[in-house]
N, C-alpha and C. Protein backbone atom coordinates (compact mmCIF):
# COMPACT_ATOMS: atom_id res chain seq x y z
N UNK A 1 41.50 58.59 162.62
CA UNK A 1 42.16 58.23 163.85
C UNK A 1 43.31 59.21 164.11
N UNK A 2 43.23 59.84 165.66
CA UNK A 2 44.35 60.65 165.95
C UNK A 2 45.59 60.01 165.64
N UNK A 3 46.88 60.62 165.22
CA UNK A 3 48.25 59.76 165.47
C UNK A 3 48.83 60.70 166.70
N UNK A 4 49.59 59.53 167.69
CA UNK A 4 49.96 59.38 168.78
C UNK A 4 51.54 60.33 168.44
N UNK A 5 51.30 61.38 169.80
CA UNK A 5 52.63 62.06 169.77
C UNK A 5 52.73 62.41 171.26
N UNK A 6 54.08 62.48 171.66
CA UNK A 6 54.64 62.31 173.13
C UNK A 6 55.79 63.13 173.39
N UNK A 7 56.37 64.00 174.30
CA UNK A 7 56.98 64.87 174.45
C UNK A 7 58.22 64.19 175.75
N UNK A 8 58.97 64.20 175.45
CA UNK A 8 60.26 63.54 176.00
C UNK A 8 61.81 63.89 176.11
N UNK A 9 62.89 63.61 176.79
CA UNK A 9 63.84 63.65 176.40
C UNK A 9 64.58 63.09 176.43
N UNK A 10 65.62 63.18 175.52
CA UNK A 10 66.82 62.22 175.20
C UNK A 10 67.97 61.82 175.93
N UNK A 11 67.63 60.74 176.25
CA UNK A 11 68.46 59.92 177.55
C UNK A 11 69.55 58.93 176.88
N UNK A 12 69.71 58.43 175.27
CA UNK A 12 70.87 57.35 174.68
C UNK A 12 70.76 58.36 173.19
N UNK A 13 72.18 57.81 172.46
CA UNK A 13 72.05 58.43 171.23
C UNK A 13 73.44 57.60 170.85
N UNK A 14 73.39 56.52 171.24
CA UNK A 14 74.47 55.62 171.02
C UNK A 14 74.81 55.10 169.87
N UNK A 15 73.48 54.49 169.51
CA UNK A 15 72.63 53.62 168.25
C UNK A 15 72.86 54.44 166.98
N UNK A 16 72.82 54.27 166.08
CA UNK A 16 72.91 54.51 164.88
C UNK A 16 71.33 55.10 164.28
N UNK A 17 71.16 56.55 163.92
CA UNK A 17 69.44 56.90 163.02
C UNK A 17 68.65 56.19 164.81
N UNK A 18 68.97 56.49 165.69
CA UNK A 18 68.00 55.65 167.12
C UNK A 18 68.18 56.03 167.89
N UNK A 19 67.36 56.79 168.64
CA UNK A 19 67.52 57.37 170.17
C UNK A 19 66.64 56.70 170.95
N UNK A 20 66.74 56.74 172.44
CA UNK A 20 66.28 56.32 173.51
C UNK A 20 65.51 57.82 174.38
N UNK A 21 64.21 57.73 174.13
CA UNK A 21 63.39 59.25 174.68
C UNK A 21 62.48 58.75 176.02
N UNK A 22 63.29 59.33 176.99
CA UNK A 22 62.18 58.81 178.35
C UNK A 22 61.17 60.04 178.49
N UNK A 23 59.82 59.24 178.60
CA UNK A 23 58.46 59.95 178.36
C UNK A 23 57.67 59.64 179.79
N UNK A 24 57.57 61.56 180.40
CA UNK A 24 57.56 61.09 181.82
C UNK A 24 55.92 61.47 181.99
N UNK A 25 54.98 60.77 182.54
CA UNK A 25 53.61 60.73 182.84
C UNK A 25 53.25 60.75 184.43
N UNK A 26 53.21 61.83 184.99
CA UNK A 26 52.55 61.83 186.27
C UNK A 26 50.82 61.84 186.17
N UNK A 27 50.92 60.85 186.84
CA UNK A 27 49.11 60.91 187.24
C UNK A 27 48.85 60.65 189.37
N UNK A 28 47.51 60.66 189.70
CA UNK A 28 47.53 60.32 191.13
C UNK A 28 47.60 58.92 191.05
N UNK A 29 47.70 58.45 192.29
CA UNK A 29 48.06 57.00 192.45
C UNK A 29 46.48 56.58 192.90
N UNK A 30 46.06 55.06 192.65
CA UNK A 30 44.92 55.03 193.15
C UNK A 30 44.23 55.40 194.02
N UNK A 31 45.02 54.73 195.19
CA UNK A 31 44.20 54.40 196.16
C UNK A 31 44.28 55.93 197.21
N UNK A 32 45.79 56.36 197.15
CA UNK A 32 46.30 56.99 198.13
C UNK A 32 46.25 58.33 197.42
N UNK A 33 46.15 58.89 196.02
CA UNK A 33 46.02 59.99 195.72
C UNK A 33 47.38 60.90 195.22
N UNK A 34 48.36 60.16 195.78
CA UNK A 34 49.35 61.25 195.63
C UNK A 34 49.95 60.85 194.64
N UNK A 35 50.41 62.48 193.67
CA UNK A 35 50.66 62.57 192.42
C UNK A 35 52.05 61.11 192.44
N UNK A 36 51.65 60.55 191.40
CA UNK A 36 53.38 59.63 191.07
C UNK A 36 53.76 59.96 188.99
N UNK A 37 54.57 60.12 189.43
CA UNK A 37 55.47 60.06 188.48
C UNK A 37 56.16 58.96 187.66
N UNK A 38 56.07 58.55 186.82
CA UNK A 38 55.76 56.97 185.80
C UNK A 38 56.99 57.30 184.38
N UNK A 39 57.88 56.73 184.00
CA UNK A 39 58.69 57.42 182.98
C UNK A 39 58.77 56.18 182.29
N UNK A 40 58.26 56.15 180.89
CA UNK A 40 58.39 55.19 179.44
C UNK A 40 59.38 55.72 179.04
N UNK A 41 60.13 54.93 178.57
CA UNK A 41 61.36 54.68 177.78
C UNK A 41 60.83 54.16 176.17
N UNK A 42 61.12 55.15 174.75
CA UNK A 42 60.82 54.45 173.68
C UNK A 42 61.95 54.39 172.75
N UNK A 43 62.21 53.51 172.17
CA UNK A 43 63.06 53.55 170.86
C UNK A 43 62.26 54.32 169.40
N UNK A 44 63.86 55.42 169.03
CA UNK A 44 62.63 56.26 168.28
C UNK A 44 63.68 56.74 166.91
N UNK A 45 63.04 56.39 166.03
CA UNK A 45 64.00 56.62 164.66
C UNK A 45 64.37 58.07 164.52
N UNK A 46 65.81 58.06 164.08
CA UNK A 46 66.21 59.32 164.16
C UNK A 46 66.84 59.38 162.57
N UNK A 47 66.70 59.98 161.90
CA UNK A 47 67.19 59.48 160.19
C UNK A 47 68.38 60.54 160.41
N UNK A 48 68.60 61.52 160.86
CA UNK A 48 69.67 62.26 160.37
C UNK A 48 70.63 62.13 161.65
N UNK A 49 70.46 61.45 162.45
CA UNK A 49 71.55 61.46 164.16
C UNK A 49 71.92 62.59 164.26
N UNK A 50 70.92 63.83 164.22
CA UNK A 50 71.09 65.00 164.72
C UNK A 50 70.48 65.44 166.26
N UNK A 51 69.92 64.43 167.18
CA UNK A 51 69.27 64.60 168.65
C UNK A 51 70.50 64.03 169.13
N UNK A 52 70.84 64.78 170.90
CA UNK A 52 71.51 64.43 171.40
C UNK A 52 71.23 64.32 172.89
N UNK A 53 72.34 63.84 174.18
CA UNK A 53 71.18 63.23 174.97
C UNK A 53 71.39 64.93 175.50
N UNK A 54 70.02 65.13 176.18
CA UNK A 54 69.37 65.99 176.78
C UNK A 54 68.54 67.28 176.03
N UNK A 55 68.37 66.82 174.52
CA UNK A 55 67.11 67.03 173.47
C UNK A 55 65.75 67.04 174.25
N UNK A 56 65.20 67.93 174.53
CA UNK A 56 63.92 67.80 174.20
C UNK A 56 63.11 67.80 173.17
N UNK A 57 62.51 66.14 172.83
CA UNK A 57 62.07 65.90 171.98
C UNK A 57 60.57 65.81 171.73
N UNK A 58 59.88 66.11 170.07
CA UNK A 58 58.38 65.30 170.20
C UNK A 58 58.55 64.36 169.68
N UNK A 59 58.17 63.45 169.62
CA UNK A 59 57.91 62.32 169.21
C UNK A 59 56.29 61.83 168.30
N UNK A 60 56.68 60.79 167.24
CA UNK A 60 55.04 60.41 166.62
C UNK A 60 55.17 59.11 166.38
N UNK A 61 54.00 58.74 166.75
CA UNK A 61 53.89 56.71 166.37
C UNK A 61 53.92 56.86 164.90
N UNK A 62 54.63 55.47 164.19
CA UNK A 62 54.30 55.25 162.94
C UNK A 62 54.48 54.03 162.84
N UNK A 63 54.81 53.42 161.41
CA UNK A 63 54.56 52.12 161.45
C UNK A 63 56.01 51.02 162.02
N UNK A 64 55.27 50.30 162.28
CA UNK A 64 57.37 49.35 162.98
C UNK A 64 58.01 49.31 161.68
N UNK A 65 59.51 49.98 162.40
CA UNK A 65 60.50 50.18 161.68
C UNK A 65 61.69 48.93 162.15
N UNK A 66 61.15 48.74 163.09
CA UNK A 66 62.76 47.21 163.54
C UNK A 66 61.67 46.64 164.39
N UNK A 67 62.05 45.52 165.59
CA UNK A 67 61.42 44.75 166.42
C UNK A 67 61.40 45.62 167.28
N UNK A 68 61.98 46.52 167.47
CA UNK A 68 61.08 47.52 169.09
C UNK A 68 61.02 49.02 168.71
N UNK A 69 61.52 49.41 167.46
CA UNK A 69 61.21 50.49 167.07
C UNK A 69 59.41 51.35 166.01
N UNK A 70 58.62 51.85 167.00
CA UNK A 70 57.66 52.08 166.76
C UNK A 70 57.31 53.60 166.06
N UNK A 71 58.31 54.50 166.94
CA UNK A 71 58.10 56.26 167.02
C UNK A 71 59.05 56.63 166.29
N UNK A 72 59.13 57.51 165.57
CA UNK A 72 59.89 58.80 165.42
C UNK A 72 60.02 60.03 165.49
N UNK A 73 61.47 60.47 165.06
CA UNK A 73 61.49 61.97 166.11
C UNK A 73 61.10 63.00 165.17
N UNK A 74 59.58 64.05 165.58
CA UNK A 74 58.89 64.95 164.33
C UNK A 74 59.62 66.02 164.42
N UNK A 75 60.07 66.54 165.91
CA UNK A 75 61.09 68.10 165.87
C UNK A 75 61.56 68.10 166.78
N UNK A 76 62.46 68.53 166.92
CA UNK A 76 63.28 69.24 168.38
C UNK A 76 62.86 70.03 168.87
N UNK A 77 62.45 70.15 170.39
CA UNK A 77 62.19 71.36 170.66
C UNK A 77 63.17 72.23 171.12
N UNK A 78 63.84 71.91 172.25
CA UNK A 78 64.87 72.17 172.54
C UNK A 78 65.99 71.18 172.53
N UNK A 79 67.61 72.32 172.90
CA UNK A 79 68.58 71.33 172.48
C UNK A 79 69.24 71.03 173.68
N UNK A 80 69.94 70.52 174.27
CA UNK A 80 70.80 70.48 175.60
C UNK A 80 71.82 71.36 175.37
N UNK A 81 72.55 72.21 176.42
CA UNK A 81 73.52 73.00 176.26
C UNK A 81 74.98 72.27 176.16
N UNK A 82 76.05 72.72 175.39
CA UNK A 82 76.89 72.35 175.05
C UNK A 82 77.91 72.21 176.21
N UNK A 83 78.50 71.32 176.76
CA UNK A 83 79.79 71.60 177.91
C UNK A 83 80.84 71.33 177.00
C-alpha cells in the first residue's frame, strides 16, 4: 500500500512538536466546470519545532499520534523569508 504524502504550507506553529499545514487541491467543479480551489487544513507532528508559518512543507500519513493528529512533517522544502 502507497503511504499518503501532501504538499502544503504552514499556516500555525503555535502548538508545541505541531503545526497546522493548509493543503490546497484545485479540481473543476461539477456541474459548471470551472477550476475551484478546496484548502484542507491538517494537524501534523513536528518533533523538532523547526517549521515556521510560511514553510513549505511535505507532509506523510502515519499512525494517530493524539485525537486529530494523523501526518507528519518528512522535509522542508522551502522556508519563509525572514522579516
Amino acid at each position: 500500500m502507497a503511504v499518503k504524502e501532501r504538499v502544503g504550507l504552514v499556516v500555525s506553529d503555535k502548538m508545541q512538536k505541531t503545526v497546522v499545514v493548509a493543503v490546497e487541491n484545485r479540481a473543476p467543479h461539477v456541474k459548471y466546470g470551472k477550476t475551484m480551489v478546496r484548502t484542507k487544513r491538517y494537524k501534523v507532528h513536528d518533533e523538532e519545532n523547526q517549521c515556521r508559518i510560511g514553510d513549505r512543507v511535505r507532509i506523510q500519513e502515519t499512525r494517530p499520534l493524539s485525537r486529530t493528529k494523523r501526518w507528519a512533517v518528512k522535509d522542508i522544502l522551502s522556508s519563509a523569508p525572514q522579516a
